[in-house]
N, C-alpha and C. Protein backbone atom coordinates (compact mmCIF):
# COMPACT_ATOMS: atom_id res chain seq x y z
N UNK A 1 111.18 17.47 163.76
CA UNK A 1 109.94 17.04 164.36
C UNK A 1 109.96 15.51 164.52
N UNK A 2 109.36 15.27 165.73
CA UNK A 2 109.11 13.57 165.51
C UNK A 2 108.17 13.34 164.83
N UNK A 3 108.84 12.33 164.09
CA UNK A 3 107.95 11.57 162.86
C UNK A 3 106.65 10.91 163.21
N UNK A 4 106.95 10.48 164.84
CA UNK A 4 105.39 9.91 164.97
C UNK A 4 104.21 10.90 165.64
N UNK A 5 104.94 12.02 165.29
CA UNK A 5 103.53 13.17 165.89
C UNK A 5 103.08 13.98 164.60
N UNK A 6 102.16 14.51 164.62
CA UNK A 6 101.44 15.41 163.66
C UNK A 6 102.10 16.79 163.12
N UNK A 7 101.63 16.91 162.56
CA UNK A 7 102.56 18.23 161.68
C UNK A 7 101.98 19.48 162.17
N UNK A 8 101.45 19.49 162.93
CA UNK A 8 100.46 20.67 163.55
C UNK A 8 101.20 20.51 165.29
N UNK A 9 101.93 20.00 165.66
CA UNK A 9 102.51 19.69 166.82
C UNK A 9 103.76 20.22 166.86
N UNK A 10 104.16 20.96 167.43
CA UNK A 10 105.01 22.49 167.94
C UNK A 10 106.43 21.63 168.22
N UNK A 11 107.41 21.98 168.27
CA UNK A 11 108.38 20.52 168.19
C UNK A 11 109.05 21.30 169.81
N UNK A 12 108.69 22.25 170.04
CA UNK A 12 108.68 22.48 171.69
C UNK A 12 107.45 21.67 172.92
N UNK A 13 106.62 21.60 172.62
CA UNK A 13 105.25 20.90 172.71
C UNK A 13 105.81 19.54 173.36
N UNK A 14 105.86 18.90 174.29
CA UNK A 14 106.52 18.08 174.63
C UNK A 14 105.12 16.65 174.72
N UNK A 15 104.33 16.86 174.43
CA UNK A 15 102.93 15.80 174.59
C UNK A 15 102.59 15.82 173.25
N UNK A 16 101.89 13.98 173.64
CA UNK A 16 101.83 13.02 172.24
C UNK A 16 100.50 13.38 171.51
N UNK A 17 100.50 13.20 170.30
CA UNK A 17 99.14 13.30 169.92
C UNK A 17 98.00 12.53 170.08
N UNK A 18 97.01 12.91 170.11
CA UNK A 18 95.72 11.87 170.39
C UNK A 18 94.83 11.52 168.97
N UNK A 19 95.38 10.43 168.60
CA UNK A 19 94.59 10.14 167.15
C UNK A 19 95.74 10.68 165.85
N UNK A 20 94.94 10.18 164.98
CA UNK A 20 95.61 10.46 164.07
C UNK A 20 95.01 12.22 163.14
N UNK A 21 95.71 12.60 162.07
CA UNK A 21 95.22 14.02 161.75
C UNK A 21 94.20 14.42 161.32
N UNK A 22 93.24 14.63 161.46
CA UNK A 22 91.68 14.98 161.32
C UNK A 22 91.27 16.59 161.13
N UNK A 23 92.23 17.32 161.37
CA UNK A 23 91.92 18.82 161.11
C UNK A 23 93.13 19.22 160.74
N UNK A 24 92.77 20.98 159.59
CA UNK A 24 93.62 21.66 159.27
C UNK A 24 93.53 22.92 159.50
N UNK A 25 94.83 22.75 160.70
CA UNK A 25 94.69 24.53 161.30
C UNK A 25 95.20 25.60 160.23
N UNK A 26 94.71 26.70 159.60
CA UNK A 26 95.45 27.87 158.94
C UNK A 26 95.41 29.29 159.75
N UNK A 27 96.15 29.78 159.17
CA UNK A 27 96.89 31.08 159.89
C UNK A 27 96.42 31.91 159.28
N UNK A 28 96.45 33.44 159.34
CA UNK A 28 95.77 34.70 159.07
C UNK A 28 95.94 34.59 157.64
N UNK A 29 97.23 34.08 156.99
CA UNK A 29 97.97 33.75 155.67
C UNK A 29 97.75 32.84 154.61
N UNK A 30 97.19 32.09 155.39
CA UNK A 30 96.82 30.30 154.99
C UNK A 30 97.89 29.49 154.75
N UNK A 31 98.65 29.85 155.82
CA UNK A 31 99.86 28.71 155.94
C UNK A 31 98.98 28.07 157.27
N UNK A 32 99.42 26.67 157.13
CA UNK A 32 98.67 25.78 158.16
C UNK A 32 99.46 24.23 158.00
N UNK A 33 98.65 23.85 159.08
CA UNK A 33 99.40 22.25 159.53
C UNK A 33 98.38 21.12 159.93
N UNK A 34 98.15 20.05 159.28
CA UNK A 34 97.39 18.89 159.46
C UNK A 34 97.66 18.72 160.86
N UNK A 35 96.40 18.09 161.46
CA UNK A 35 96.79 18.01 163.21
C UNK A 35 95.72 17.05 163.81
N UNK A 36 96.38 16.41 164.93
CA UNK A 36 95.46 15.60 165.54
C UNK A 36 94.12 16.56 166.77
N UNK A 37 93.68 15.94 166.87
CA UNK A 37 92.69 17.01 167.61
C UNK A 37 93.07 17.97 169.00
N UNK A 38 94.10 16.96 169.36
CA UNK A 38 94.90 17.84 170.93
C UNK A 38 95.78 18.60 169.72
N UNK A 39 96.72 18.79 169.04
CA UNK A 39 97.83 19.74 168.47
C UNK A 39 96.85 19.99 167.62
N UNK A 40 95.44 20.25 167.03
CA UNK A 40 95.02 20.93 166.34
C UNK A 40 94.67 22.17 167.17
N UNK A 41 94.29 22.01 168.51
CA UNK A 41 93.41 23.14 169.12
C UNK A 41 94.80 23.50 169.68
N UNK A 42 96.19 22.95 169.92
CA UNK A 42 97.32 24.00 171.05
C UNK A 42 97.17 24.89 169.63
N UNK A 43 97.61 24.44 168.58
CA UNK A 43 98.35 25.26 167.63
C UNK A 43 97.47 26.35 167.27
N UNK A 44 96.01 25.83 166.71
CA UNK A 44 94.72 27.33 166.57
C UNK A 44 94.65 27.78 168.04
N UNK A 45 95.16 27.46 169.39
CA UNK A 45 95.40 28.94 170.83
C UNK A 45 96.36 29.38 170.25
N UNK A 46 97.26 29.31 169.72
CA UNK A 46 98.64 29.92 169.52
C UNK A 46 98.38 31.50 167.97
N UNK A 47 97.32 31.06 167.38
CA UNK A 47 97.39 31.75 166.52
C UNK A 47 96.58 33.01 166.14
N UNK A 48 96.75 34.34 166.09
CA UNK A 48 95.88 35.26 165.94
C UNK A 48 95.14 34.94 164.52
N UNK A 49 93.87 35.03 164.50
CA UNK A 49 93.06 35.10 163.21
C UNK A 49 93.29 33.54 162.67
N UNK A 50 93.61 32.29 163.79
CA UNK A 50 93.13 31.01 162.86
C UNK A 50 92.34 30.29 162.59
N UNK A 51 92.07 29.71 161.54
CA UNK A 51 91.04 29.08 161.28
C UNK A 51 91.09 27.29 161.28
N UNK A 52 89.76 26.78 161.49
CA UNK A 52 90.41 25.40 161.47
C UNK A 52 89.27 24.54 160.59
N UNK A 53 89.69 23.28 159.96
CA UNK A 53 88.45 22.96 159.09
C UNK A 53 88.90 21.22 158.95
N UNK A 54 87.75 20.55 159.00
CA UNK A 54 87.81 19.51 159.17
C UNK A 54 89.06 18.59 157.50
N UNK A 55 89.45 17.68 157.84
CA UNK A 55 90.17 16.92 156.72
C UNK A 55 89.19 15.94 156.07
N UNK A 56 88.80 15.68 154.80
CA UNK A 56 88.15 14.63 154.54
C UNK A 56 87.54 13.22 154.92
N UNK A 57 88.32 12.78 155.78
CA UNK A 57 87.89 11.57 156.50
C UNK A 57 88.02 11.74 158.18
N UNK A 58 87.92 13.12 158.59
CA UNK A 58 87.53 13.50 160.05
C UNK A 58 86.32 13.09 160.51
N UNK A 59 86.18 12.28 161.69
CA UNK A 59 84.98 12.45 161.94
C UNK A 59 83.79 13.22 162.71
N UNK A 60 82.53 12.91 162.61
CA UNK A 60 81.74 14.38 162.74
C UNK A 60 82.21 15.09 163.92
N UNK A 61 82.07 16.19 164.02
CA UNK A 61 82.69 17.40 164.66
C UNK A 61 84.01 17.40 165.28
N UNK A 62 84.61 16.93 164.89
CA UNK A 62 86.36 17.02 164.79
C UNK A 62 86.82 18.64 164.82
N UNK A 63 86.31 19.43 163.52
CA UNK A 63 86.76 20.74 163.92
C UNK A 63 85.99 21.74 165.17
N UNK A 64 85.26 21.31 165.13
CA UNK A 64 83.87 22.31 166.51
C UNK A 64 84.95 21.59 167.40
N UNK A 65 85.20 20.40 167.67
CA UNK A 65 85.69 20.24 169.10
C UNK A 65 86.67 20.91 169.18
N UNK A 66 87.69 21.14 167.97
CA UNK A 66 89.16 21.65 167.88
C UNK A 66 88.83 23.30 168.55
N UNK A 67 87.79 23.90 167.36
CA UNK A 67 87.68 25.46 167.69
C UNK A 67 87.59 25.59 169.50
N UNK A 68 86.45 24.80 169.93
CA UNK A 68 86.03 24.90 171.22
C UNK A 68 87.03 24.24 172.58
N UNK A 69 87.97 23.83 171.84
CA UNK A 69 88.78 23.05 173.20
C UNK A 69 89.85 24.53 172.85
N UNK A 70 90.38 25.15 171.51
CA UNK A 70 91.36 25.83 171.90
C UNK A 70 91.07 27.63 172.42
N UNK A 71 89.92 27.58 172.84
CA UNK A 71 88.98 28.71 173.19
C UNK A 71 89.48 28.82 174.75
N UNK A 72 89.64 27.44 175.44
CA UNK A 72 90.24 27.63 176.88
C UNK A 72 91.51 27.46 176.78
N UNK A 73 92.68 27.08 175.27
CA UNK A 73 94.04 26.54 175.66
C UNK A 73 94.53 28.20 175.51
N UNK A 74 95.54 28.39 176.48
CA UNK A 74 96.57 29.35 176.72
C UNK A 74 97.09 29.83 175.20
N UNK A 75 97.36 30.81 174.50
CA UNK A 75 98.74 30.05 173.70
C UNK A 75 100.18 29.98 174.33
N UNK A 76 100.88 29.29 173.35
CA UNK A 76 101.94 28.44 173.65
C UNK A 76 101.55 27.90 175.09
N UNK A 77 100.89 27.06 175.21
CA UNK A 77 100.41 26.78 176.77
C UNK A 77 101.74 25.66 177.28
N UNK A 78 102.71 25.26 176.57
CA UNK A 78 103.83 24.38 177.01
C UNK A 78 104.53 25.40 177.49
N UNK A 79 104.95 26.35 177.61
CA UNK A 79 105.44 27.58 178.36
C UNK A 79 105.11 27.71 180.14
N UNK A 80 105.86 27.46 180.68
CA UNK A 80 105.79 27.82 182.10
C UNK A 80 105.98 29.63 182.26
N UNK A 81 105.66 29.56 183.07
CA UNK A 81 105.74 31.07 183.61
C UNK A 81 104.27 31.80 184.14
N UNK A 82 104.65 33.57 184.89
CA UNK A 82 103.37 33.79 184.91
C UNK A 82 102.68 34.33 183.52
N UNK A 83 101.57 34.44 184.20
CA UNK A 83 100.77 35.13 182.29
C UNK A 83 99.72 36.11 182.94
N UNK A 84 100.09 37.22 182.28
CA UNK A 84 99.04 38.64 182.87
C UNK A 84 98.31 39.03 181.72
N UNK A 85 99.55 38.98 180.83
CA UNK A 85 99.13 39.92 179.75
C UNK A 85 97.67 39.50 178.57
N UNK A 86 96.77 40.13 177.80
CA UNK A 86 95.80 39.33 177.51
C UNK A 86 96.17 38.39 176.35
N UNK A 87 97.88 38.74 175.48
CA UNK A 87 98.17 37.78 174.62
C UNK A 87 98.64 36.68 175.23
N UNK A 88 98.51 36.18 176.42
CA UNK A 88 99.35 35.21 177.09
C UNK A 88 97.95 34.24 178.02
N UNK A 89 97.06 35.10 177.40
CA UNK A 89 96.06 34.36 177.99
C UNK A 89 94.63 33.73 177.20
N UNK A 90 94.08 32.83 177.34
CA UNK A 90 93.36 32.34 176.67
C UNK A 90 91.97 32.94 175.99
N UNK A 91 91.71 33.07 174.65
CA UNK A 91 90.43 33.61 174.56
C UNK A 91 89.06 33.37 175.46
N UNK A 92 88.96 32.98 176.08
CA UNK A 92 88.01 32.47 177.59
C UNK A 92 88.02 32.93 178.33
N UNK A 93 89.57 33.01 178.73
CA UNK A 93 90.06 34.16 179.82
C UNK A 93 89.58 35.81 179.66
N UNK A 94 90.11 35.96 178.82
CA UNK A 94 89.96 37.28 177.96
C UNK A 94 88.59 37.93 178.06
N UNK A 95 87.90 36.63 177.27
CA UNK A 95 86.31 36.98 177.60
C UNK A 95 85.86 37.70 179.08
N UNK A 96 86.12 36.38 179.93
CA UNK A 96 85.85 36.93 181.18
C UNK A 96 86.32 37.89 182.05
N UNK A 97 87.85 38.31 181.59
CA UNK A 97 88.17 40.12 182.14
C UNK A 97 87.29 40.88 181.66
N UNK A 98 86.60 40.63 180.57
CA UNK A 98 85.51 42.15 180.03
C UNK A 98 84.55 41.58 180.23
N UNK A 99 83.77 40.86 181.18
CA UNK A 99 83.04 40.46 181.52
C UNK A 99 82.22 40.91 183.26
N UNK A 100 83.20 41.46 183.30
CA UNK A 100 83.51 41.55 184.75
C UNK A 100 82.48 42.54 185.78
């Protein structure tokens, strides 16, 4: 991983972080990764059942923005290609096929 990006930043992920680490994404498991607010929300799109929670010196709503920005990110959204399927598509998306 590059040393000057966040630990929550996908080492395929080719974009820099914004800020320093302010949230901690965990996984269905509670394995998780300190993250800046852009690689906090790719990494919680990427994950079934994650959770995200602010770090001690985050400031106010750091995690609401994280939950709510990765509600429209794809997962693995650094992935080119098409995307049909509903795991390839964003919880937003998703929403709005059963919406229909």
């Amino acid at each position: 991983m590059d040393d000057s990006r966040c630990p929550a930043a996908h080492p395929q992920d080719p974009t820099a972080c914004v800020g320093p680490p302010v949230v901690s994404v965990l996984d269905a498991v509670n394995a998780g990764a300190d993250g800046c607010e852009h690689h906090g929300a790719r990494l919680l799109a990427s994950l079934a059942g994650g959770r995200v929670y602010p770090l001690p010196d985050a400031p106010p709503g750091a995690a609401i923005r994280v939950f709510k920005a990765a509600d429209t990110i794809r997962p693995f959204c650094w992935f080119d290609g098409p995307r049909s399927d509903p795991s390839q598509l964003s919880r937003a998306e998703n929403r709005a096929r059963h919406h229909r």
